[in-house]
C-alpha atoms as a PDB file:
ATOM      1  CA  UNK A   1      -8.659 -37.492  -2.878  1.00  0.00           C
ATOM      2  CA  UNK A   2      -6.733 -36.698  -0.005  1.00  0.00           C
ATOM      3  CA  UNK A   3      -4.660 -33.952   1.351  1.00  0.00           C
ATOM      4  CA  UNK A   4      -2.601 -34.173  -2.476  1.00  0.00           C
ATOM      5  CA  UNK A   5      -4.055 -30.878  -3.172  1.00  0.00           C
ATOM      6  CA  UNK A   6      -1.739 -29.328  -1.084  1.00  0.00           C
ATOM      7  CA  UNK A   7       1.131 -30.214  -3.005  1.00  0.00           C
ATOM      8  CA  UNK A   8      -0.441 -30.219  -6.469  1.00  0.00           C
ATOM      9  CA  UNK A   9      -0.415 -27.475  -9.231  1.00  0.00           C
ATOM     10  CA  UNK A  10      -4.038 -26.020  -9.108  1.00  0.00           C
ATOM     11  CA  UNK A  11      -4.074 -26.308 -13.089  1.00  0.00           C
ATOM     12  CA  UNK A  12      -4.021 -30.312 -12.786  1.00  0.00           C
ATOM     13  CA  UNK A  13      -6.578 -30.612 -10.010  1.00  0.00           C
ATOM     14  CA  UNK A  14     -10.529 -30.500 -11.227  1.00  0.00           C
ATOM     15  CA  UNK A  15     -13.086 -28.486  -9.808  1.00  0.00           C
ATOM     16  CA  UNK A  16     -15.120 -31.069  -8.397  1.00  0.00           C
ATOM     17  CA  UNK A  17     -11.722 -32.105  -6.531  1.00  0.00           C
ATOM     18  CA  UNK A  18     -11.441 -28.666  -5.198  1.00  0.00           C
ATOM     19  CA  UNK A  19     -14.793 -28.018  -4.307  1.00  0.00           C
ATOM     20  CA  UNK A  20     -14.467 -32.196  -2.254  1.00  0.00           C
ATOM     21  CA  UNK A  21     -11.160 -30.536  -0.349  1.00  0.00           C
ATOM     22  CA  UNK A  22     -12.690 -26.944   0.242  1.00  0.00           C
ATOM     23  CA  UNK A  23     -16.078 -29.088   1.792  1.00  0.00           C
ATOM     24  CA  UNK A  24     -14.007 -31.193   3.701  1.00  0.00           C
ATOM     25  CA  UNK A  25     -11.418 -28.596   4.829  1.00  0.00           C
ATOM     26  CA  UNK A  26     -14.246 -26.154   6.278  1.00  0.00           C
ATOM     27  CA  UNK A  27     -14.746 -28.133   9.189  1.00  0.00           C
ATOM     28  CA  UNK A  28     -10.967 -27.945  10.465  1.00  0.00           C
ATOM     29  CA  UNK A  29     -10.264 -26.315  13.437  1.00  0.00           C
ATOM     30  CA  UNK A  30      -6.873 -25.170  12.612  1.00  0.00           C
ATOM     31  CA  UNK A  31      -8.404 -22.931  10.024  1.00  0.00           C
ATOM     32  CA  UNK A  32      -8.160 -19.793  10.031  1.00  0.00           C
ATOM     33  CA  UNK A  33     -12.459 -17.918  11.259  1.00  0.00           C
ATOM     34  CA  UNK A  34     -12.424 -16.376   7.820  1.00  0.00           C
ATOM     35  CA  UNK A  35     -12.958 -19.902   6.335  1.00  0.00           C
ATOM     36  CA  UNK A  36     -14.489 -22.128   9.169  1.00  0.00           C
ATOM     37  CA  UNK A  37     -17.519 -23.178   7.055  1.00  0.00           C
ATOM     38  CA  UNK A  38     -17.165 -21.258   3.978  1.00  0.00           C
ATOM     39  CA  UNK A  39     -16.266 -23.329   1.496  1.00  0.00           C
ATOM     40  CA  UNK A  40     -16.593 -20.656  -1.343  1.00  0.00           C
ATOM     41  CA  UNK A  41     -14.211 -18.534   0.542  1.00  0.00           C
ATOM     42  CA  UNK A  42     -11.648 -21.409   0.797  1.00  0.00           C
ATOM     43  CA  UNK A  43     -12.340 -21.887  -2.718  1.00  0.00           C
ATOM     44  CA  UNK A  44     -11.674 -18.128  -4.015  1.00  0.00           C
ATOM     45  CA  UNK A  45      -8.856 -17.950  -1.484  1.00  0.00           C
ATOM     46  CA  UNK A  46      -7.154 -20.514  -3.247  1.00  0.00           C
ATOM     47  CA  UNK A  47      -7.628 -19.349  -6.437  1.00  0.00           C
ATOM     48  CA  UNK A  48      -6.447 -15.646  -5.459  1.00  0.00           C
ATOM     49  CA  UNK A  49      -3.080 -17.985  -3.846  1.00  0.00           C
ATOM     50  CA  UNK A  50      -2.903 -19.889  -7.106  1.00  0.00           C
ATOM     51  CA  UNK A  51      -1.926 -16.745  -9.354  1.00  0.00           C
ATOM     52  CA  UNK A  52       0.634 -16.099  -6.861  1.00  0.00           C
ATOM     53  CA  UNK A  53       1.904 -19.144  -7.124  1.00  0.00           C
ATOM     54  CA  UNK A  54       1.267 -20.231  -3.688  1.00  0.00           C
ATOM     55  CA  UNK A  55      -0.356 -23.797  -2.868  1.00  0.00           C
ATOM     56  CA  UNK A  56      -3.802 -24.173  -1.280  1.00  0.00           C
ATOM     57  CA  UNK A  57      -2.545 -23.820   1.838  1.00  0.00           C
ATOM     58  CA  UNK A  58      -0.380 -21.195   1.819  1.00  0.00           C
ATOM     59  CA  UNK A  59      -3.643 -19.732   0.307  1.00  0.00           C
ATOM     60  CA  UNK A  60      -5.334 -19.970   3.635  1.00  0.00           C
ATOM     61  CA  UNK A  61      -2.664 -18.405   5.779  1.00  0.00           C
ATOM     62  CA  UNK A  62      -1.227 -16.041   3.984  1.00  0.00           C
ATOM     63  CA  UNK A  63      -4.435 -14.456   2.762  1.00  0.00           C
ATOM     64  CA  UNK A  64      -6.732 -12.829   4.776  1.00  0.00           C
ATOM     65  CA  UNK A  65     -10.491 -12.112   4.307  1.00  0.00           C
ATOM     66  CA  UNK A  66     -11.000  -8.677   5.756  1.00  0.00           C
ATOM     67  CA  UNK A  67     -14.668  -7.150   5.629  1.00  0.00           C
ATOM     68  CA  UNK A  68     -15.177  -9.433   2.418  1.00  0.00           C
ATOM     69  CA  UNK A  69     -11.674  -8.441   0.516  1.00  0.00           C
ATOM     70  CA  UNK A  70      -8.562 -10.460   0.301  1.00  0.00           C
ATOM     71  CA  UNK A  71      -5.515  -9.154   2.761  1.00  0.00           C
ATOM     72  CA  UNK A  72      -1.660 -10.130   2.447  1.00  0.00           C
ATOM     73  CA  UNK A  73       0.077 -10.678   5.344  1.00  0.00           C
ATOM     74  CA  UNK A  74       3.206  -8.002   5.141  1.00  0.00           C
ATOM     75  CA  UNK A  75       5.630 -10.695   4.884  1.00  0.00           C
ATOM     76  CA  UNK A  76       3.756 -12.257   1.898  1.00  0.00           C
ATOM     77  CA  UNK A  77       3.646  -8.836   0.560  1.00  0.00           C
ATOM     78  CA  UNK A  78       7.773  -8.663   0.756  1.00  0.00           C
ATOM     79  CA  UNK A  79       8.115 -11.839  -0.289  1.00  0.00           C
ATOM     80  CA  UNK A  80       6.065 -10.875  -3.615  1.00  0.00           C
ATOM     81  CA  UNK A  81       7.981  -7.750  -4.188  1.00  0.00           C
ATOM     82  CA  UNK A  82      11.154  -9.879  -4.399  1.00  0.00           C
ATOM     83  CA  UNK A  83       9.668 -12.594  -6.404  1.00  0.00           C
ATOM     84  CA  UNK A  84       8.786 -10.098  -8.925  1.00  0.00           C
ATOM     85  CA  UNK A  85      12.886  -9.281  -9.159  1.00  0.00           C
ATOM     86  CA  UNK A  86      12.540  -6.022  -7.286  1.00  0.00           C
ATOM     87  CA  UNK A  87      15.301  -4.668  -4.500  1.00  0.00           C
ATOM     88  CA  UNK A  88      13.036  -4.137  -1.049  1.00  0.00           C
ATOM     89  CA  UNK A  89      15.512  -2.662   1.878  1.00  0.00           C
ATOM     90  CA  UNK A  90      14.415  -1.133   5.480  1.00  0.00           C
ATOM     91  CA  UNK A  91      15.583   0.919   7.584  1.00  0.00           C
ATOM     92  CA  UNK A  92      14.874   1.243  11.179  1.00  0.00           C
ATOM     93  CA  UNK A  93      15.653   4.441  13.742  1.00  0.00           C
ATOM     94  CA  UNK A  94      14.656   3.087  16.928  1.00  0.00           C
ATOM     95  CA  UNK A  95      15.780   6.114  18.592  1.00  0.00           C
ATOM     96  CA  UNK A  96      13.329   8.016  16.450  1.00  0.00           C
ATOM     97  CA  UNK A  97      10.468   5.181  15.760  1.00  0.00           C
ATOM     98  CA  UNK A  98      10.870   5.163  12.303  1.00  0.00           C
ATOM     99  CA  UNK A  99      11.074   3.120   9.699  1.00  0.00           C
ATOM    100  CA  UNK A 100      11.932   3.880   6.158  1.00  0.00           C
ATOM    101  CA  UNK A 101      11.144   0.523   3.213  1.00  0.00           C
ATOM    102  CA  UNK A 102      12.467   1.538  -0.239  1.00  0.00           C
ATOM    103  CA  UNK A 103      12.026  -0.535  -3.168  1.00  0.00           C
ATOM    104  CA  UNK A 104      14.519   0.009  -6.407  1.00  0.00           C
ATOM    105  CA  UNK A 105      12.504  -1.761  -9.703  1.00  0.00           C
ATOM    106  CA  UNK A 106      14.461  -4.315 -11.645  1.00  0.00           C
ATOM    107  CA  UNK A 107      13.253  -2.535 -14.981  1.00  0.00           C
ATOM    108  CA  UNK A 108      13.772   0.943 -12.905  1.00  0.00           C
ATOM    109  CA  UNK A 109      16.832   0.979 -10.732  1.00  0.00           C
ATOM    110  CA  UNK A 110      17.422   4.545 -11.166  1.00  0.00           C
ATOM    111  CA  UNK A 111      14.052   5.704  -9.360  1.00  0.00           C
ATOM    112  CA  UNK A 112      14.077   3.826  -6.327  1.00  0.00           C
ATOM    113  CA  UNK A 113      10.499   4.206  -3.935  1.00  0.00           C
ATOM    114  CA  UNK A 114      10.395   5.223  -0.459  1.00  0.00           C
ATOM    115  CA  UNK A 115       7.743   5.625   2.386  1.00  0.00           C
ATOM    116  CA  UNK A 116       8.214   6.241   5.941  1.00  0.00           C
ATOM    117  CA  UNK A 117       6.617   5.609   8.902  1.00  0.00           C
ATOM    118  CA  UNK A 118       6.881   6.845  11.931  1.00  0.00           C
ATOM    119  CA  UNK A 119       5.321   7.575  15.191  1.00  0.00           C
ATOM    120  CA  UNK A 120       4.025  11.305  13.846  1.00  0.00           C
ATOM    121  CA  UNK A 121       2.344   9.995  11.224  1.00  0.00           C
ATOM    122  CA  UNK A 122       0.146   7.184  12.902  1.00  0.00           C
ATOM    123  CA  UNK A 123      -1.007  10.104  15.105  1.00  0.00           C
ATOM    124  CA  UNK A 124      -2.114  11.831  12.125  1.00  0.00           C
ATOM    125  CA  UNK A 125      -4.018   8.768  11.163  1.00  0.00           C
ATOM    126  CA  UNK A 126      -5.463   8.148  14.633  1.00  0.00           C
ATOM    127  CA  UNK A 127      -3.568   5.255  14.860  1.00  0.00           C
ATOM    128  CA  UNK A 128      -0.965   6.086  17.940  1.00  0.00           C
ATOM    129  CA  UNK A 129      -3.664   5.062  20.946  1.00  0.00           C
ATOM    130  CA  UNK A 130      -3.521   1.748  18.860  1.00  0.00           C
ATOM    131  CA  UNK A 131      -2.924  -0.931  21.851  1.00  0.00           C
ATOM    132  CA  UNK A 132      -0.367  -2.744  18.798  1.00  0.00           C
ATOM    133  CA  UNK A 133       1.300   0.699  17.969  1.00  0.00           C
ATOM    134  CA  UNK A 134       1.854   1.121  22.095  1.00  0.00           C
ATOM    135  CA  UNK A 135       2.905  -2.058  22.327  1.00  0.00           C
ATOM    136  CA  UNK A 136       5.313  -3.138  19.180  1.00  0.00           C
ATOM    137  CA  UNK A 137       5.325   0.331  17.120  1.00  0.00           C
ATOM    138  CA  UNK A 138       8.836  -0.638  15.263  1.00  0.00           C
ATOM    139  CA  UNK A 139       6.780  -4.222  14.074  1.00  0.00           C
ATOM    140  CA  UNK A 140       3.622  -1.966  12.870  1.00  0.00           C
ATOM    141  CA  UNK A 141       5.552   1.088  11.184  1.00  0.00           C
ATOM    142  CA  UNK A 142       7.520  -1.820   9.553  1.00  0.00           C
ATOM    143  CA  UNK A 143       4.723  -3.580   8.131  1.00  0.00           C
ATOM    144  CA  UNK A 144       3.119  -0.013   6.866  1.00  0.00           C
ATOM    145  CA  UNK A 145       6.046   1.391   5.456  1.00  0.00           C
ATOM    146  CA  UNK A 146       6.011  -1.902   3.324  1.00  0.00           C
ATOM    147  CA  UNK A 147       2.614  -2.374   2.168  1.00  0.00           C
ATOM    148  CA  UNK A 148       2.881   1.418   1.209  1.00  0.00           C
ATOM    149  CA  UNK A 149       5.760   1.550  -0.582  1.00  0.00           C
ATOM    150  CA  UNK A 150       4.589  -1.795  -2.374  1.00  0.00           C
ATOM    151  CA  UNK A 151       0.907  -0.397  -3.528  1.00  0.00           C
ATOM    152  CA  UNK A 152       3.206   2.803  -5.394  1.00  0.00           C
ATOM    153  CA  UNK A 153       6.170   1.392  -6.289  1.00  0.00           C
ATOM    154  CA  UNK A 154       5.040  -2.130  -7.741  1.00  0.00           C
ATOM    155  CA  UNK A 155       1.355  -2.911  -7.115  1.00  0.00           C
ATOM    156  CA  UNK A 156       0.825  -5.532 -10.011  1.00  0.00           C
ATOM    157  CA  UNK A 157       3.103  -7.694  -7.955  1.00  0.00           C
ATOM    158  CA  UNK A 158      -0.001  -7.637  -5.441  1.00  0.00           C
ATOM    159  CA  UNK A 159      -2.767  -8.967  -7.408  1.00  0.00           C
ATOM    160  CA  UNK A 160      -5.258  -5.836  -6.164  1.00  0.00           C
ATOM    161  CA  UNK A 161      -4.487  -7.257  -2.501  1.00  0.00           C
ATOM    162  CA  UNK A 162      -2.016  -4.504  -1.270  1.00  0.00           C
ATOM    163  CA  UNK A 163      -3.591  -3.979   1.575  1.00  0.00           C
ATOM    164  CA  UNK A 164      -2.476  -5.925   5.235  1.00  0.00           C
ATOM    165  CA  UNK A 165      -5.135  -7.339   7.592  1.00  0.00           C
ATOM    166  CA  UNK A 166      -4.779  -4.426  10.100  1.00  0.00           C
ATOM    167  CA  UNK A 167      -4.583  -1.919   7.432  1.00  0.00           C
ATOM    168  CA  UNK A 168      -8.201  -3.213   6.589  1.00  0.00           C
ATOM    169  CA  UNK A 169      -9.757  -3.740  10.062  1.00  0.00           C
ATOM    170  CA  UNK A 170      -8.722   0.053  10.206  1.00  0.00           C
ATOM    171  CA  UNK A 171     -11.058   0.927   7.549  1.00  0.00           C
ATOM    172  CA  UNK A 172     -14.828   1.852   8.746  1.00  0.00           C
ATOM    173  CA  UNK A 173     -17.384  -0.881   8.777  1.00  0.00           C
ATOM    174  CA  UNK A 174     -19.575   0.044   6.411  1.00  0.00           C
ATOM    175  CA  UNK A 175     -16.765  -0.828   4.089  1.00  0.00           C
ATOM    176  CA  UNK A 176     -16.960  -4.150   3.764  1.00  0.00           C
ATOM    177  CA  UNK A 177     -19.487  -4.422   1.368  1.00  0.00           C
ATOM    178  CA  UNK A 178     -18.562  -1.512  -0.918  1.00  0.00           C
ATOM    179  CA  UNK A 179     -14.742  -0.713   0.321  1.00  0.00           C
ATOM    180  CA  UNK A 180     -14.160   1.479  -3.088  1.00  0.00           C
ATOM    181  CA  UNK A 181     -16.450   3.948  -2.132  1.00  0.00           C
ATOM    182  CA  UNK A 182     -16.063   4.572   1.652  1.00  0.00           C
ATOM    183  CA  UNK A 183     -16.824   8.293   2.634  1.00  0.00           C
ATOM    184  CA  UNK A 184     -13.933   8.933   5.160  1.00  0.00           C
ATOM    185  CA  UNK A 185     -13.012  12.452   5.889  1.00  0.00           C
ATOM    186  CA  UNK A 186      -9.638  14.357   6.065  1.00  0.00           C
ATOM    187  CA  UNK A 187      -9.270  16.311   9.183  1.00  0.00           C
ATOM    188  CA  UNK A 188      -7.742  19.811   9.054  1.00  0.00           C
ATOM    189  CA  UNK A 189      -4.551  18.838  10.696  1.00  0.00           C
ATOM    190  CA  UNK A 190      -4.262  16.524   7.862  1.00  0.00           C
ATOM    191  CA  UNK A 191      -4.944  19.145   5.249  1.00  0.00           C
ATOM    192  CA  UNK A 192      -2.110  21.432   6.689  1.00  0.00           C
ATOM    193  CA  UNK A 193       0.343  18.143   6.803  1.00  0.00           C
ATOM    194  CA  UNK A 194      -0.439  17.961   3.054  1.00  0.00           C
ATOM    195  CA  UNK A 195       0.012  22.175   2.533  1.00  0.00           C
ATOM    196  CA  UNK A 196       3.263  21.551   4.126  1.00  0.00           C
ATOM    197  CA  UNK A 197       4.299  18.752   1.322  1.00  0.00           C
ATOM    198  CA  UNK A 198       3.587  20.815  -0.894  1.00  0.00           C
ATOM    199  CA  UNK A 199       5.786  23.735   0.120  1.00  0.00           C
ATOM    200  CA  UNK A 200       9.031  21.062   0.503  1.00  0.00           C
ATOM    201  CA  UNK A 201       8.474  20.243  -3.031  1.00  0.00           C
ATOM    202  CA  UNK A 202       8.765  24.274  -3.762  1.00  0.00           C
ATOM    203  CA  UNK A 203       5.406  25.871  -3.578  1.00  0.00           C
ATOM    204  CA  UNK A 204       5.582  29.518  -2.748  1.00  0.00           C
ATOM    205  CA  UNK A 205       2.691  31.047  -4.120  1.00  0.00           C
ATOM    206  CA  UNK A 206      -0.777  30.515  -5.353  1.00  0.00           C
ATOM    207  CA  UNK A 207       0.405  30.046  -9.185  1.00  0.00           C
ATOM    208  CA  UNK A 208       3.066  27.213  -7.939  1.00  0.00           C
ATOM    209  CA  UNK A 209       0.034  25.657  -5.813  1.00  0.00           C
ATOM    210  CA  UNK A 210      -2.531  25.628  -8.731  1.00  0.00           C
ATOM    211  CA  UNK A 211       0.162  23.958 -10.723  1.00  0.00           C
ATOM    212  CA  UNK A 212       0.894  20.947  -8.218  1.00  0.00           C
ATOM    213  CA  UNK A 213      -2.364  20.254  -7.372  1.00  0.00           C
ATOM    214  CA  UNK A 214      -3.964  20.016 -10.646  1.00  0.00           C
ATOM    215  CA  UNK A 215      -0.606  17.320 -11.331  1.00  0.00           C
ATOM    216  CA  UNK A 216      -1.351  15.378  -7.956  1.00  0.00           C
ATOM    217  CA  UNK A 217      -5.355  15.529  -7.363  1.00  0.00           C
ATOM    218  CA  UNK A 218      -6.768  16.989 -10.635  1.00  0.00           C
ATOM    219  CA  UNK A 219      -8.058  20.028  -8.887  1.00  0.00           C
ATOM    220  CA  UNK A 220      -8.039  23.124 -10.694  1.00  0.00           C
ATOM    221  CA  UNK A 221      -6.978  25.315  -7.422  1.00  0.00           C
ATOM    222  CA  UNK A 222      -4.889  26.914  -5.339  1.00  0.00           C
ATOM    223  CA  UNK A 223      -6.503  25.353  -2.267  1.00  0.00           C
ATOM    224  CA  UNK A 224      -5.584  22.132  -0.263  1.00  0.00           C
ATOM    225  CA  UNK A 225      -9.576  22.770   0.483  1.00  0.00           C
ATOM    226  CA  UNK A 226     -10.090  21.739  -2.545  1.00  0.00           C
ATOM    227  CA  UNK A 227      -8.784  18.398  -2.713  1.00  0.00           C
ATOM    228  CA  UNK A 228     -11.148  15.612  -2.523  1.00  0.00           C
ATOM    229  CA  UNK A 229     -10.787  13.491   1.479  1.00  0.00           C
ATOM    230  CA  UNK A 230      -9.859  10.767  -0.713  1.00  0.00           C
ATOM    231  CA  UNK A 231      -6.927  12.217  -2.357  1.00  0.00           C
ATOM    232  CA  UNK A 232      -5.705  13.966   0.927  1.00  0.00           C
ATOM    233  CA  UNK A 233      -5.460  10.720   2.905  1.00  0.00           C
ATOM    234  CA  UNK A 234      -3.877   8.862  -0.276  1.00  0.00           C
ATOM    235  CA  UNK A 235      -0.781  11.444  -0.813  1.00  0.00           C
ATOM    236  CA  UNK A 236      -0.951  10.998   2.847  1.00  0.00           C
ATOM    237  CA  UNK A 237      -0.116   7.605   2.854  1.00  0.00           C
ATOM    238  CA  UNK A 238       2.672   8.073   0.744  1.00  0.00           C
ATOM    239  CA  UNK A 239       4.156  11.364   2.080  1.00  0.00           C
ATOM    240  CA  UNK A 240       7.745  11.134   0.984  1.00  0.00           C
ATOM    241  CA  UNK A 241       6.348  10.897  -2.887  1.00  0.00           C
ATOM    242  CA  UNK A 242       4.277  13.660  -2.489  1.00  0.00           C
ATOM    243  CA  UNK A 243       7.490  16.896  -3.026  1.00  0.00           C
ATOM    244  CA  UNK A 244       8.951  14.988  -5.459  1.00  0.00           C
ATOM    245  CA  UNK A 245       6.109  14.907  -7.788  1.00  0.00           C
ATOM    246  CA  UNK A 246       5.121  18.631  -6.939  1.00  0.00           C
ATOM    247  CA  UNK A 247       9.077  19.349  -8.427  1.00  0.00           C
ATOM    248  CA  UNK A 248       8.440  17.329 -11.264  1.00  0.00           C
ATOM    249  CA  UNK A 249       5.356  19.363 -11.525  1.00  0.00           C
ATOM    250  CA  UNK A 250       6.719  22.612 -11.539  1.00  0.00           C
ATOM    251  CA  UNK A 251       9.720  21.922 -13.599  1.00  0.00           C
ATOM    252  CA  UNK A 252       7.260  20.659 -16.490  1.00  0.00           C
ATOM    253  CA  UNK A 253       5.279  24.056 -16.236  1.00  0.00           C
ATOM    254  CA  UNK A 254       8.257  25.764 -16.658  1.00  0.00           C
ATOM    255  CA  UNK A 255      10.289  23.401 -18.917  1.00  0.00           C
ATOM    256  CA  UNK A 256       7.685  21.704 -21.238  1.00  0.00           C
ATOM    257  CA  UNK A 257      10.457  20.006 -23.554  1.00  0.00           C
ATOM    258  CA  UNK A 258      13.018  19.513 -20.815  1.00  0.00           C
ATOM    259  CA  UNK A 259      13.374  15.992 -18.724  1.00  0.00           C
ATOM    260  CA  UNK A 260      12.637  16.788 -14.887  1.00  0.00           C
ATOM    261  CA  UNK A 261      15.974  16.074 -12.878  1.00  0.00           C
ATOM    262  CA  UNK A 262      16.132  13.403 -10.533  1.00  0.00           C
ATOM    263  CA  UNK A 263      18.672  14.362  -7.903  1.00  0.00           C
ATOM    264  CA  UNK A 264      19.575  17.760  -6.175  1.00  0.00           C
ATOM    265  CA  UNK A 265      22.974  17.753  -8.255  1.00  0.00           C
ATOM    266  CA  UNK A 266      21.119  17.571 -11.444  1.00  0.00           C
ATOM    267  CA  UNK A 267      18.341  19.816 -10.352  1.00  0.00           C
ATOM    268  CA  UNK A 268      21.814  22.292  -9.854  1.00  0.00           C
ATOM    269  CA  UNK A 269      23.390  21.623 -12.830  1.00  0.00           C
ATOM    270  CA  UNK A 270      20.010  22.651 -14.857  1.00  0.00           C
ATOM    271  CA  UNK A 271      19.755  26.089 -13.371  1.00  0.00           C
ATOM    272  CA  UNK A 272      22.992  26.790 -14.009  1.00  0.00           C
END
């Protein structure tokens, strides 16, 4: 058959023909040690590349098989965002190691999505010994503010793979077979970093904290104790979302028939 399958639709190639190419292409040494004799890997690689609309190759660079799920690279994870019609933008502070991604919807443009990272929080993830965060920390915050922003803002432009390679070799081992359900554990520190989101989005009191925490985790309580590990790392990951909801939150408790505001100005003007 020849190398033609890297050029051809996947739709018009049988699956004899791809099973021939993923035998053959196994025993390449230019492939990437995820598919070095895996042929069924190559095979669902492809596939996952396919829907993308990426050819067979592209496939089996751009996607990554981390601890048995499929990884985009974070520049295949831009490059989907914009394919999809949405605005990504960045902004680095290399004074301050930080790096802000937003990402403005086509069918949203009013409600544009933002995540930062910066050096603060990959020491609240453990991440700032990191030999890649000492070396390159701009390249790595860059990458995470990306792949974050992406999984809230427009995750079906991911196919389920919003997550980069080193995002996943983060994850604990015993992951790769049932990644879902990892037990991982949110430290104290992180707890209080998650109290203190809550107060920027206006929590003063216990009634306030009730109120945003049964909107953001379900939890009927006044306690960041409360919230499940799972559900503190996850706001976690997203901090700069995290106030803005609790407002929303609060103005629907108190204004049940009212639109929430979406800018300071607004937020004024409603008061008034």
């Amino acid at each position: 058959m020849g190398n033609d399958l890297t050029v051809r639709k996947s739709a018009e190639v049988t699956m004899s023909e791809q099973i021939r190419w993923a035998k053959a292409a196994e025993q390449a040494d230019i492939l990437p040690d995820a598919y070095k004799g895996k042929p069924a890997n190559i095979l669902i690689a492809e596939g996952f590349g396919a829907s993308m609309g990426l050819s067979p190759a592209e496939s089996l660079y751009r996607i990554s098989v981390i601890k048995g799920k499929p990884t985009m690279s974070a520049e295949l994870i831009a490059s989907q965002v914009r394919k999809a019609g949405h605005k990504l933008r960045l902004h680095k502070d290399e004074a301050k190691v930080s790096v802000t991604a937003t990402i403005v919807r086509a069918d949203d443009p009013d409600y544009p999505f933002t995540a930062t990272r910066n050096m603060q929080w990959a020491k609240s993830m453990g991440l700032a010994n990191n030999q890649n965060y000492s070396r390159q920390p701009m390249t790595m915050l860059t990458w995470r503010a990306i792949s974050a922003v992406a999984r809230e803002a427009c995750p079906e432009a991911l196919y389920g793979a919003g997550y980069t390679p080193d995002e996943m070799q983060d994850l604990p081992e015993h992951a790769a077979s049932e990644p879902v359900s990892v037990q991982v554990v949110a430290t104290h520190e992180q707890r209080m970093q998650l109290a203190g989101l809550l107060k920027q989005g206006g929590v003063d009191n216990a009634g306030k904290a009730r109120i945003a925490l049964k909107a953001l985790a379900g939890v009927d309580s006044a306690d960041v104790k409360d919230v499940s590990d799972d559900d503190v790392l996850m706001m976690l990951e997203s901090p700069d979302m995290v106030p803005g909801r609790v407002r929303d939150a609060l103005w629907n408790a108190e204004h049940p028939d009212i639109e929430p505001p979406h800018d300071a100005q607004e937020a004024s003007e409603a008061k008034k």
